[in-house]
Protein backbone atom coordinates (compact mmCIF):
# COMPACT_ATOMS: atom_id res chain seq x y z
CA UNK A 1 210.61 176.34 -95.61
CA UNK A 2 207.49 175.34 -97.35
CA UNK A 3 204.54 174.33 -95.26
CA UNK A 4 204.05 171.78 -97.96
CA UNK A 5 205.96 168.26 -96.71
CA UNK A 6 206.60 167.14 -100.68
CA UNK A 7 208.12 170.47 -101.49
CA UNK A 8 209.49 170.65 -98.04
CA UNK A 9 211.24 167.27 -99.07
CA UNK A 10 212.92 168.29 -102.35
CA UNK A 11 213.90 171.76 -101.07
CA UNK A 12 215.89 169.69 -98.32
CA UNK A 13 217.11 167.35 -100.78
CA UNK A 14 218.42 169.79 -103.13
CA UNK A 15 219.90 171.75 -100.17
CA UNK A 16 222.06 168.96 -98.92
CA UNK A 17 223.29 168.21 -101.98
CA UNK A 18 226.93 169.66 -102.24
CA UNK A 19 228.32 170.94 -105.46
CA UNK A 20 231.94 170.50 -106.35
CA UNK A 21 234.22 173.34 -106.79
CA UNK A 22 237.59 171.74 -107.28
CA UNK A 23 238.79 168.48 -106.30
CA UNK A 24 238.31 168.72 -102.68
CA UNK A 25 236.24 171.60 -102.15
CA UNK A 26 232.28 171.70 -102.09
CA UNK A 27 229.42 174.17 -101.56
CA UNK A 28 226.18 173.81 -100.69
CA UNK A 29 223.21 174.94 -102.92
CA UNK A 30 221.82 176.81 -99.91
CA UNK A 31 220.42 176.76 -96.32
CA UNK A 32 217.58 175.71 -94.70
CA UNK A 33 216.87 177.97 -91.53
CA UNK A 34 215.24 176.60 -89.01
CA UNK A 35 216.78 179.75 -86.71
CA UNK A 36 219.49 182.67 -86.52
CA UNK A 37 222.02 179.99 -86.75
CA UNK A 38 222.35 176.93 -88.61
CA UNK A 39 221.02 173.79 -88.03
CA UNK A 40 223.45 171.92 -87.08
CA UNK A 41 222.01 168.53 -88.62
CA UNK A 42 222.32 170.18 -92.13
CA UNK A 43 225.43 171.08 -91.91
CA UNK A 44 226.62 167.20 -90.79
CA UNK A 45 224.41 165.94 -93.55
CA UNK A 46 226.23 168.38 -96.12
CA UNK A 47 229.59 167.50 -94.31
CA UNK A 48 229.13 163.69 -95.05
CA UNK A 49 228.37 164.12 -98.73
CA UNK A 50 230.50 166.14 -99.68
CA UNK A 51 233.19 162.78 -97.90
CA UNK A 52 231.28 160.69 -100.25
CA UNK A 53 231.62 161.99 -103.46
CA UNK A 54 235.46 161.47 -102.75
CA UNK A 55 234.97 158.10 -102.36
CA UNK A 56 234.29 154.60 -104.39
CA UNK A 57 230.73 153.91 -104.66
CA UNK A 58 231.14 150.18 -103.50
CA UNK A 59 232.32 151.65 -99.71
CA UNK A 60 229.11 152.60 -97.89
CA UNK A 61 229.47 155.07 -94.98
CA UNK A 62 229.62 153.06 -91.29
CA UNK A 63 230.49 155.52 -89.21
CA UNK A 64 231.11 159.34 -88.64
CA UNK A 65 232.49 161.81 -85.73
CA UNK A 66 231.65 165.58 -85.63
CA UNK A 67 232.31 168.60 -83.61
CA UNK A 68 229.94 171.93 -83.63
CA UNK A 69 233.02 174.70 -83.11
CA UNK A 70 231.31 177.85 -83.97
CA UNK A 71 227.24 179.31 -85.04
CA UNK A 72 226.91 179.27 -88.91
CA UNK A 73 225.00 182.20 -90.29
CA UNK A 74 222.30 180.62 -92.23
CA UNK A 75 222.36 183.75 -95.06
CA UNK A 76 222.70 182.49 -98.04
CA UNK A 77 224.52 184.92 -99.30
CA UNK A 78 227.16 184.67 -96.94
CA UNK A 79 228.77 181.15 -98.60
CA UNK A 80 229.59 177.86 -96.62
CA UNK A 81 232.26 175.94 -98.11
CA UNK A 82 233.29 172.20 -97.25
CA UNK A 83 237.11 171.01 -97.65
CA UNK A 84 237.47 167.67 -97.60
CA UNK A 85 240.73 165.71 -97.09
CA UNK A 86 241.28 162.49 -98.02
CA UNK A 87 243.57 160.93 -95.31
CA UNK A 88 243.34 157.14 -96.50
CA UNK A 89 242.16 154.62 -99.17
CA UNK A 90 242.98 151.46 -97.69
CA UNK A 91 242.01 147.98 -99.52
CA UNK A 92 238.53 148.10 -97.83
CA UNK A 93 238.43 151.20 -95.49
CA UNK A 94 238.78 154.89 -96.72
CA UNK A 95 238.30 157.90 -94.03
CA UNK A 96 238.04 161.48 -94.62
CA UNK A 97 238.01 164.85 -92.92
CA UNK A 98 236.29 167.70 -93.41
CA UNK A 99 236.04 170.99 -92.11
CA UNK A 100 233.40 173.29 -92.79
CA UNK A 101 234.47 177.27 -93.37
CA UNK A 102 232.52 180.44 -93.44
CA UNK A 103 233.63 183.72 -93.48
CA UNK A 104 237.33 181.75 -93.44
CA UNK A 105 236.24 180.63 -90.05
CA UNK A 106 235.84 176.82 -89.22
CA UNK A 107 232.50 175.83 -87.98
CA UNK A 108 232.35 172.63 -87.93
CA UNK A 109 234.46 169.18 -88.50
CA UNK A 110 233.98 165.87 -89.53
CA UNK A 111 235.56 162.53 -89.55
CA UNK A 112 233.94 159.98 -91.65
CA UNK A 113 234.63 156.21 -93.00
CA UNK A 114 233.79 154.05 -95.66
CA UNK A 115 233.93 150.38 -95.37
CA UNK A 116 233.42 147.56 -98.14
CA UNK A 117 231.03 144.99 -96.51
CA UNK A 118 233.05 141.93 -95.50
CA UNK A 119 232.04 138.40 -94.52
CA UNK A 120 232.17 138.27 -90.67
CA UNK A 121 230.22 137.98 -87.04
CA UNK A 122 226.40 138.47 -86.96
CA UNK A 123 224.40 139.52 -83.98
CA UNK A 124 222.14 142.69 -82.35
CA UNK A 125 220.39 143.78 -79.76
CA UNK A 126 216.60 143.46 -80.25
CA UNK A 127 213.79 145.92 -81.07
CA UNK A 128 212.11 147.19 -77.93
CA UNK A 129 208.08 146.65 -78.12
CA UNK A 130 206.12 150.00 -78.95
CA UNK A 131 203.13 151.09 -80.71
CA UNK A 132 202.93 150.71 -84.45
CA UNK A 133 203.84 154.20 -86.23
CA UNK A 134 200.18 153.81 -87.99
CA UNK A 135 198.26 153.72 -84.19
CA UNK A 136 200.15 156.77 -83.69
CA UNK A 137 198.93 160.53 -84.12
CA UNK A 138 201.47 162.59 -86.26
CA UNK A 139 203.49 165.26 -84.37
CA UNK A 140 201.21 168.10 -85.50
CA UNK A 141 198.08 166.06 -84.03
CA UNK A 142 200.16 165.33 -80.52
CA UNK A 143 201.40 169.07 -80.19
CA UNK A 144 197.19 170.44 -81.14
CA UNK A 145 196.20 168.20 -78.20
CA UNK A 146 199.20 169.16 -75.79
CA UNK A 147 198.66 172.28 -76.52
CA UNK A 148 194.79 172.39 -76.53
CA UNK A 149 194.67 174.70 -79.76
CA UNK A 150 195.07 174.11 -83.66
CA UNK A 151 198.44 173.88 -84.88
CA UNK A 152 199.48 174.48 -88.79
CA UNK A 153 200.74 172.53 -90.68
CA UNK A 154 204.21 172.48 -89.83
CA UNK A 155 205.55 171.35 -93.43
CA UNK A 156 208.41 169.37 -92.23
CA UNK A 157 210.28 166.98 -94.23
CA UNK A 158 209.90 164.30 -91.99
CA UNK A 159 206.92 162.57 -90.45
CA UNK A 160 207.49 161.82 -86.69
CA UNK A 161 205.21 159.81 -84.43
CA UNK A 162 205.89 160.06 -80.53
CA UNK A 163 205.17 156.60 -78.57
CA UNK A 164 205.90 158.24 -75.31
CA UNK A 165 205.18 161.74 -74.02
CA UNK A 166 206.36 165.20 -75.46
CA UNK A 167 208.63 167.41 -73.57
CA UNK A 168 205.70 169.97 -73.44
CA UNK A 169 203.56 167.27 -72.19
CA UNK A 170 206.27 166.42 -69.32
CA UNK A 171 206.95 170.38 -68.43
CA UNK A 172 203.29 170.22 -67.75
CA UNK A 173 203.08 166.33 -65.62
CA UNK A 174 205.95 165.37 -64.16
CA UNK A 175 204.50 161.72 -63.83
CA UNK A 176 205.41 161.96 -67.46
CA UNK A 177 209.29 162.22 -67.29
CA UNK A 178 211.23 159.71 -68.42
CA UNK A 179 214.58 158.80 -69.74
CA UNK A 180 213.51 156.92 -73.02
CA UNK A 181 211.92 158.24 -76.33
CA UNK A 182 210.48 155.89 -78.43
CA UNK A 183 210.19 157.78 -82.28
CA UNK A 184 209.26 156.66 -85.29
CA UNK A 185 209.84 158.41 -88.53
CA UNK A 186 210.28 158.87 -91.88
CA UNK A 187 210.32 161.46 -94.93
CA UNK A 188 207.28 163.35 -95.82
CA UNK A 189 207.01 161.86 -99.22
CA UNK A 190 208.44 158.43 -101.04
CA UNK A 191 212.15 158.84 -102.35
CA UNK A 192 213.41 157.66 -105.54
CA UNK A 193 214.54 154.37 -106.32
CA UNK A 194 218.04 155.06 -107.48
CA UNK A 195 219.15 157.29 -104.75
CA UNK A 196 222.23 156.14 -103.57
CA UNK A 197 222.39 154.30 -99.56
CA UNK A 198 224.67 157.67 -98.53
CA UNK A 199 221.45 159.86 -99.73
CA UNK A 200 219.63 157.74 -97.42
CA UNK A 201 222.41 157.99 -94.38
CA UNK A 202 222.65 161.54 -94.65
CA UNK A 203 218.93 162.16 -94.24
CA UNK A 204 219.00 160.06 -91.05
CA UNK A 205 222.02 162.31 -89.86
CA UNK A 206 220.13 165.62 -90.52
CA UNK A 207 217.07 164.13 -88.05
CA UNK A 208 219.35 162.85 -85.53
CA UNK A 209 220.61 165.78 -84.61
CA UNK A 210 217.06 166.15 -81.91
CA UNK A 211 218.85 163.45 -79.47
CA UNK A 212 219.14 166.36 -76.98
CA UNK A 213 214.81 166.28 -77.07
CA UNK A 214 215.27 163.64 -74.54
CA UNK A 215 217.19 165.03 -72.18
CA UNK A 216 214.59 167.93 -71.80
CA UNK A 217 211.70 165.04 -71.31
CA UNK A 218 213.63 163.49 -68.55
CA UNK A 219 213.95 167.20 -67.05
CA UNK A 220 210.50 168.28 -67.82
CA UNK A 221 212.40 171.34 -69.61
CA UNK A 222 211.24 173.40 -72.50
CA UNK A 223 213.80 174.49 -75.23
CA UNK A 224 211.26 177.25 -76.45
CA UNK A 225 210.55 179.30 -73.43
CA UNK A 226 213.70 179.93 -72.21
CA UNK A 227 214.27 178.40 -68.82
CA UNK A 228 217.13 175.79 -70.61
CA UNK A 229 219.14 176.43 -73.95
CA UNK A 230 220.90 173.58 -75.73
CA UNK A 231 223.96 173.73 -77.48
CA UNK A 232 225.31 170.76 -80.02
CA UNK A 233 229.02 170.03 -78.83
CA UNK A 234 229.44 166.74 -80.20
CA UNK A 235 227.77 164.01 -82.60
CA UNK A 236 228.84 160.21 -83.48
CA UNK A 237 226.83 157.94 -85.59
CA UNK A 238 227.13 154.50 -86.67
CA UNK A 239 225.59 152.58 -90.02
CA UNK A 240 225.17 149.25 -89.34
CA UNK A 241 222.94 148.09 -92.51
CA UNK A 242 221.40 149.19 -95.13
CA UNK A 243 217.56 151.18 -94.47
CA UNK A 244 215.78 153.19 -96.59
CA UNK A 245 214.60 156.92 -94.61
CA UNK A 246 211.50 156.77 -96.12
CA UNK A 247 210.25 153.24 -95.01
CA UNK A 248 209.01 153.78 -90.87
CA UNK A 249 212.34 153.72 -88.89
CA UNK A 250 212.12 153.60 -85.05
CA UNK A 251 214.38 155.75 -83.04
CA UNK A 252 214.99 154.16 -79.54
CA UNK A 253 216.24 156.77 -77.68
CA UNK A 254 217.61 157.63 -74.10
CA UNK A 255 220.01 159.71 -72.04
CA UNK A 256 221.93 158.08 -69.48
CA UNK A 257 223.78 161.12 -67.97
CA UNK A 258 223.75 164.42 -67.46
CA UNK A 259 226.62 166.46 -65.75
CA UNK A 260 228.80 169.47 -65.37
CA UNK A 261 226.48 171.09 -67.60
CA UNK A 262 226.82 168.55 -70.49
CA UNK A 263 224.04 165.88 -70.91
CA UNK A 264 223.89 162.93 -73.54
CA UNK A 265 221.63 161.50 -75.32
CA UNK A 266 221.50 158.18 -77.70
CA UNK A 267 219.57 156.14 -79.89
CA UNK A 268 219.18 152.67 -81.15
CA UNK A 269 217.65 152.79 -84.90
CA UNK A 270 215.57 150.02 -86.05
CA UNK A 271 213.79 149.10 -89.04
CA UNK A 272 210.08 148.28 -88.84
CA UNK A 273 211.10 144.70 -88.96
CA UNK A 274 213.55 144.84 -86.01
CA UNK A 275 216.75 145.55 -87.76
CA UNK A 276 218.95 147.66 -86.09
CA UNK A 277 220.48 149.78 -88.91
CA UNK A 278 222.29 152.53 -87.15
CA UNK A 279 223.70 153.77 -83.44
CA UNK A 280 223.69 157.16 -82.87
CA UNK A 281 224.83 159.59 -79.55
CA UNK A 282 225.05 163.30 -79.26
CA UNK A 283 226.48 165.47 -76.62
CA UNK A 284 225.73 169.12 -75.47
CA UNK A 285 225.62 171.75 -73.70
CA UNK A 286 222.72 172.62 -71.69
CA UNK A 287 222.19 175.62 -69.79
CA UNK A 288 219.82 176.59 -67.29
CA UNK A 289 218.27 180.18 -66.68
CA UNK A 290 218.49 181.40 -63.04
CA UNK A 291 215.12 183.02 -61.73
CA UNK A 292 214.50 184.78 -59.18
CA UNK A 293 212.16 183.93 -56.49
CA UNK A 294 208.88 186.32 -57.49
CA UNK A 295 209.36 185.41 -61.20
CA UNK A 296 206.91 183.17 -62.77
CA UNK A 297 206.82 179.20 -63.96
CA UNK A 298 206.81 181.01 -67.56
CA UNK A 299 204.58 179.70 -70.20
CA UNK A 300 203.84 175.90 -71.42
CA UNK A 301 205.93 175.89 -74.72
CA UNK A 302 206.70 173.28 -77.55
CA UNK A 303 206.59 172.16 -79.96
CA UNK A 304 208.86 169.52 -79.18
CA UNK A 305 211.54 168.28 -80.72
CA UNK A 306 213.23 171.51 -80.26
CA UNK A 307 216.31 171.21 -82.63
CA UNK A 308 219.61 172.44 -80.41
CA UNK A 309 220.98 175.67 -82.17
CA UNK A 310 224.25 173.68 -83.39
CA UNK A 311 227.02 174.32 -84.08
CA UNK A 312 228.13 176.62 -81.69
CA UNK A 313 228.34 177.08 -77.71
């Protein structure tokens, strides 16, 4: 990926943008690697629209339900294909399923719905207090300092500012652990006007898939250095309103159990003026390396979020 964030932005754009093969079957313009398998955030965001172009433009996305079965290879020459099966159009619901193939093996799967807003019951929980995403430092400047060296420009496609510690910071200080993960982001660049809201919902699922970050604060673990490896098992997310992903959206997050060598992790998203447009929770495996008793602590490692290598076990 480009270290540029604008071109960074449109490469991911035009990546997640399925093309249509037949009536139910789409294919990706290509992947974005972010490691020997494929990120498992792409591969939901892909998932859910390709579901969309199947259904009426007036019934937004509210909610979708995905399983990571298998690693994707992220070469593009070896092709990912999306088949999408339209299970119901009721008079204000439709839901879809689709399954995600490479190599004639399923990867991944995906329930999604589509809902017609209705008249009805208004209420929500309220936006915690945190810094303002402008009093922030940008990831890049919070990983330099954690890290006590320069770090390049990273060229992501999203800009996220940390309220509370990073993971590295926590490996380091375990005064710093805690459950909760205040994040604010947004894209690296302004999108246009006349994308459609299931543009913006899919970028939001493509980020959300670094719930599992929080787990390794409240640890003081380090994806990157090997002492604990993270596997995507499950995702569910919920669109409550509409948001735009490149106004400043914060990501409450926390993980309120960890067990049998699963841990979860959630998140309450808000709008900078307290809306809360979206629920989101993830579920995975997370696997610790034995050491022996003469082996070292290992090195300090980040840079945190480290993305789980979903899908697969």
């Amino acid at each position: 990926m480009s270290t540029d964030h604008g071109t960074a932005l449109e490469d991911l754009l035009d990546v997640l943008t399925p093309d249509r093969i037949d009536a139910r079957t789409f294919r990706p313009r290509g992947p974005v690697s972010w490691s020997r398998h494929l990120y498992g955030g792409q591969v939901a965001a892909q998932a859910l629209l390709a579901a969309g172009r199947t259904v009426a433009e007036d019934r937004p996305v509210h909610s979708l339900h995905a399983y990571f079965v298998r690693p994707g290879d992220p070469d593009a020459g070896v092709p990912l294909l999306f088949d999408v099966h339209e299970v119901r159009d009721g008079r204000t619901v439709s839901l879809r399923q689709v399954t995600a193939r490479q190599r004639d093996a399923v990867l991944f799967t995906l329930s999604a719905s589509f809902h017609r807003a209705e008249p009805g019951l208004d209420h929500q929980d309220p936006m915690p207090a945190t810094a303002v995403p402008e009093a922030l430092p940008t990831y890049e400047e919070r990983l330099a300092r954690a890290l006590g060296e320069p770090v390049l420009p990273l060229g992501m496609p999203f800009d996220l500012r940390y309220a509370g510690p990073l993971s590295v910071e926590a490996q380091r200080d375990p005064a710093l652990r805690t459950a909760t993960n205040p994040l604010w982001l947004r894209t690296n660049g302004a999108l246009s006007g006349d994308l459609p809201p299931l543009v913006h919902a899919a970028l939001l699922t493509y980020i959300s898939d670094i719930l599992l970050d929080t787990v390794a604060l409240r640890h003081g673990l380090s994806w990157a250095d090997g002492t604990a490896s993270p596997r995507s098992l499950d995702h569910a997310q919920w669109f409550h309103r509409p948001f735009r992903a490149d106004d400043w959206l914060l990501l409450a997050q926390d993980t309120p159990v960890a067990y049998g060598g699963r841990a979860l992790a959630r998140a309450q998203v808000f709008t900078r003026g307290g809306d809360l447009v979206a629920s989101a929770v993830q579920e995975g495996l997370v696997r610790l390396r034995r050491r022996s008793a003469a082996e070292p602590g290992g090195p300090v490692s980040g840079p945190g979020p480290r993305t789980p290598r979903s899908p697969g076990r």
